[in-house]
Protein backbone atom coordinates (compact mmCIF):
# COMPACT_ATOMS: atom_id res chain seq x y z
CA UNK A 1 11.31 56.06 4.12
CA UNK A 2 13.12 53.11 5.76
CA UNK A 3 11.61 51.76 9.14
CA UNK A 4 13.47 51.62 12.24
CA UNK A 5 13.12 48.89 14.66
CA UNK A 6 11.57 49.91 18.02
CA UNK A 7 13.03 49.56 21.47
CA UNK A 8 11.06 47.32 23.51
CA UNK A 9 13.72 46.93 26.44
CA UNK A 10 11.36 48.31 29.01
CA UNK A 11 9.52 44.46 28.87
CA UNK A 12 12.59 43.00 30.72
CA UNK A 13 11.63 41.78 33.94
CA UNK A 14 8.02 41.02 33.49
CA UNK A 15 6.94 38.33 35.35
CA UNK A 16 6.92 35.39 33.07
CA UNK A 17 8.99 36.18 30.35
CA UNK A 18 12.94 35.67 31.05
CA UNK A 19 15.31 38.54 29.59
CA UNK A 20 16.86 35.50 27.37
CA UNK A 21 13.46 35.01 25.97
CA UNK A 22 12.64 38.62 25.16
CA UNK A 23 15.87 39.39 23.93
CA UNK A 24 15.99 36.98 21.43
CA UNK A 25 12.28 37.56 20.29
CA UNK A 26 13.25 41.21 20.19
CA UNK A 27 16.65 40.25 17.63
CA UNK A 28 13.72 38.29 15.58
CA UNK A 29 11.99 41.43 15.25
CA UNK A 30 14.68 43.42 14.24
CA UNK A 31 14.87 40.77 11.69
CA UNK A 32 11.84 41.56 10.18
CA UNK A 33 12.44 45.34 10.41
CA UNK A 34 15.86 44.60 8.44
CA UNK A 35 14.32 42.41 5.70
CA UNK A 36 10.93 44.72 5.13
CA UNK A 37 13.54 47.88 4.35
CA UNK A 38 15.22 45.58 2.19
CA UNK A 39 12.99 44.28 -0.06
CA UNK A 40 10.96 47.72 -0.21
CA UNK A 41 14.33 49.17 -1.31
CA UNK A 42 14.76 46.09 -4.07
CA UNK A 43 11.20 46.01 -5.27
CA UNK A 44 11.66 49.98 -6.01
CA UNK A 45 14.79 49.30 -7.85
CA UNK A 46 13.58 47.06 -10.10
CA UNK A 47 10.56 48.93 -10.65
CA UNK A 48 13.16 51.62 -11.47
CA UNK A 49 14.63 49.48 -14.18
CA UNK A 50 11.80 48.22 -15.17
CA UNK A 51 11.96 44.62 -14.34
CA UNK A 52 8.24 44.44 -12.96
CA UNK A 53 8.07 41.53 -15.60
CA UNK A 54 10.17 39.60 -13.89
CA UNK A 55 9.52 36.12 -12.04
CA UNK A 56 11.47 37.67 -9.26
CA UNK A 57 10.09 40.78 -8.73
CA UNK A 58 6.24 38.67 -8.54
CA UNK A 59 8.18 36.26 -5.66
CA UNK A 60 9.62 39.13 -3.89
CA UNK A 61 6.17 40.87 -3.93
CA UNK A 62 4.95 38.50 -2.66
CA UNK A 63 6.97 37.95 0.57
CA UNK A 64 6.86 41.12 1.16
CA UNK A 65 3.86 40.42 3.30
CA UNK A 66 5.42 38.35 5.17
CA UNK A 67 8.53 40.34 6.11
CA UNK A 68 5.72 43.18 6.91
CA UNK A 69 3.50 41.57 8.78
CA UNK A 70 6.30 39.89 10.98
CA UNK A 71 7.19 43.18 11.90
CA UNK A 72 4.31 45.02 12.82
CA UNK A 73 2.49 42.07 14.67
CA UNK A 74 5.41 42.07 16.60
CA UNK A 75 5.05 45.58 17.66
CA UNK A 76 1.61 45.28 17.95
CA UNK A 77 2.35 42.23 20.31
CA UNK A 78 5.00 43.93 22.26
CA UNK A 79 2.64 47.32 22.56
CA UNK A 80 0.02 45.17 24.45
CA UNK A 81 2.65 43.78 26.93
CA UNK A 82 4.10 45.56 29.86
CA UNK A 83 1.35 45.85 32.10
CA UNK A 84 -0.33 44.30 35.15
CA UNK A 85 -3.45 44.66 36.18
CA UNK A 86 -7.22 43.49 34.99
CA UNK A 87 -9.32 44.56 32.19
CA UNK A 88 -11.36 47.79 33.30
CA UNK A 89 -14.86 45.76 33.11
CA UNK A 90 -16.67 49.33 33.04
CA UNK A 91 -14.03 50.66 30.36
CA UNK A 92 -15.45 50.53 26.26
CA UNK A 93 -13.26 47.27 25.36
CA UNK A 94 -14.39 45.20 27.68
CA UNK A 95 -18.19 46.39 27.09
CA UNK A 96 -17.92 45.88 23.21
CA UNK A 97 -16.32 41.42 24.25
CA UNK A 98 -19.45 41.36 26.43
CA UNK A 99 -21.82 42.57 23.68
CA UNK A 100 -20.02 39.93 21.15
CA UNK A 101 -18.91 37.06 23.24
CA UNK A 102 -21.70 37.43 26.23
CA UNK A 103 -19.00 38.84 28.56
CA UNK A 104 -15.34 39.11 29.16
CA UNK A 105 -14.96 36.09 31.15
CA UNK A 106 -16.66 34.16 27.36
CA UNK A 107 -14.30 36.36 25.32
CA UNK A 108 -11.37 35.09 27.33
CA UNK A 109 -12.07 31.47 27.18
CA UNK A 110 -12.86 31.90 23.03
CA UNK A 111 -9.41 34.06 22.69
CA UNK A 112 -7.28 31.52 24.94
CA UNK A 113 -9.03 28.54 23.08
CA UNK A 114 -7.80 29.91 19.97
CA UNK A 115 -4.34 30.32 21.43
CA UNK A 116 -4.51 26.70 22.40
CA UNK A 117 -4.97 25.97 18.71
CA UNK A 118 -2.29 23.52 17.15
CA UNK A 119 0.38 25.13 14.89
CA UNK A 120 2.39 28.02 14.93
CA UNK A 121 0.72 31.81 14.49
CA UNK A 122 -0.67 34.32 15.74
CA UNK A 123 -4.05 34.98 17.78
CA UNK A 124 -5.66 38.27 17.34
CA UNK A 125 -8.82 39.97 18.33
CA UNK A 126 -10.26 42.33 15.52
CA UNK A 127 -12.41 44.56 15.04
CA UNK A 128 -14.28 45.34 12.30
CA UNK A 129 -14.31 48.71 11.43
CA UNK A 130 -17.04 48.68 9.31
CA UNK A 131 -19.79 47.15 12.12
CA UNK A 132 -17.44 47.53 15.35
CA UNK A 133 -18.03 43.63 15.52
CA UNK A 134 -15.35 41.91 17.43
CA UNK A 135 -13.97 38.56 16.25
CA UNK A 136 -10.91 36.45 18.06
CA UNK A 137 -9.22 34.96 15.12
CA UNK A 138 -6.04 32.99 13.79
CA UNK A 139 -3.26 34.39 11.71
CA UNK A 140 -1.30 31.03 10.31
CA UNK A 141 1.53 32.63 8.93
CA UNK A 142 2.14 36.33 9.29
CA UNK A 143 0.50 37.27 5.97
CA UNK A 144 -2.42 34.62 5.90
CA UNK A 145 -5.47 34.64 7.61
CA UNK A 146 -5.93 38.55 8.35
CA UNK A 147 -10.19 39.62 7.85
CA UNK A 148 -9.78 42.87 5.55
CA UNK A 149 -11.17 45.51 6.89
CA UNK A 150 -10.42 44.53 10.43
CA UNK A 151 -8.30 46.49 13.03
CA UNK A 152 -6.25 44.21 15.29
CA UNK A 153 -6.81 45.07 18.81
CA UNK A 154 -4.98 42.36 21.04
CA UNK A 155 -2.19 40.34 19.44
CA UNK A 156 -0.54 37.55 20.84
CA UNK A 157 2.14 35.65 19.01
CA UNK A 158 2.02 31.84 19.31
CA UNK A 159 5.26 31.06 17.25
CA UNK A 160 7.71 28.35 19.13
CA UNK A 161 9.94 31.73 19.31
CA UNK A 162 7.78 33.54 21.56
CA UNK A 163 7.55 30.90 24.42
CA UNK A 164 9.49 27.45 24.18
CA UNK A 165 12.80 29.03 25.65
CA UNK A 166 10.64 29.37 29.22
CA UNK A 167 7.68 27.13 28.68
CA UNK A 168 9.10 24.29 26.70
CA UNK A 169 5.72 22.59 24.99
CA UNK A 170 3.18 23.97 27.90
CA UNK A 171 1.63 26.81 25.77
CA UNK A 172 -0.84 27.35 27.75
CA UNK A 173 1.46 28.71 30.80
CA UNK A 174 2.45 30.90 28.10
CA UNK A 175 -0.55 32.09 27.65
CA UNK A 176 -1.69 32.44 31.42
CA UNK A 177 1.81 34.76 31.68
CA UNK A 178 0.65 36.85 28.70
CA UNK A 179 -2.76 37.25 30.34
CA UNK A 180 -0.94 38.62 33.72
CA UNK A 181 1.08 41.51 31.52
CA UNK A 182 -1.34 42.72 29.00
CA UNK A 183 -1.55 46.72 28.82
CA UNK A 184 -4.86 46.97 28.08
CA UNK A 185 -5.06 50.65 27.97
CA UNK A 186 -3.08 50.17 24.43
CA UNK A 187 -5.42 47.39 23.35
CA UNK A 188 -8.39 49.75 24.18
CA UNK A 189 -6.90 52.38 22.40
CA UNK A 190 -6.50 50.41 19.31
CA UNK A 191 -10.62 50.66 18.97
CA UNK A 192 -12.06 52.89 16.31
């Protein structure tokens, strides 16, 4: 069953991001959407004709991760965007940062830190579903760098794409806008 991309419109005009921005991260995201259905659809057809074998069929396998990933980060990023207002500090999420990082106000300094990393990514906080262990970690490329057996919780892309059209090099205004419009009702229900 092909995917469809998602309509994220409802993010234009939050405060921070311009509609030229979102628009053209949204097109990007399509993008992935586009080339996920299309190498599912080869991959099966040359499984279908047997071709498994083939040099090709191991490369496209192989960036098939990629073309994934890129697409459901980016609706995991633009599902934790859209909303104003502070972290409910009595609500489970913000319990289970305090119990790993020593409180929310450590857990934000760790996750923006990690933001602030050089190179181009992803930051994510996870949680492992086997101890309910929170971690804020760094996804290089969309495929690379992912803890199995984690559930992302909070993603925030770091790619050029997602900020230099309004912020230019200052990431870290980026990163103070993204703070002012995360929906963390959908990051808290992203806990197991």
């Amino acid at each position: 069953m092909p995917y469809s991309a998602k309509d994220y419109s409802k993010l234009i005009g939050m405060e921070g991001f311009s509609e030229t921005l979102l628009k053209n991260h949204f097109t990007l995201y399509q993008g992935y959407v586009t080339n996920t259905n299309k190498l599912a659809d080869t991959l099966a057809q040359m499984l279908k004709e047997g071709k498994t074998a083939a040099p090709e069929y191991a490369e496209l396998k192989r960036r098939f991760g990629w073309e994934f990933d890129g697409m459901r980060l980016h609706e995991y990023y633009f599902e934790n965007l859209g909303a104003k207002g502070a972290i409910d500090k009595s609500g489970k999420l913000a319990k289970k940062m305090a119990d790993a990082f020593g409180s929310y106000e450590e857990w934000e300094k760790d996750f923006k830190g990690v933001g602030a990393m050089r190179g181009i990514g992803w930051v994510t906080l996870y949680q492992d579903t086997a101890s309910g262990n929170l971690f804020n970690c760094w996804i290089n490329e969309h495929d690379v760098g992912h803890l199995a057996g984690c559930n992302p919780i909070l993603i925030l892309d770091v790619f050029e794409h997602a900020f230099m059209i309004d912020y230019g090099l200052k990431r870290a205004d980026y990163i103070t806008a993204f703070f002012k419009n995360i929906d963390w009702k959908a990051a808290e229900g992203r806990l197991k």
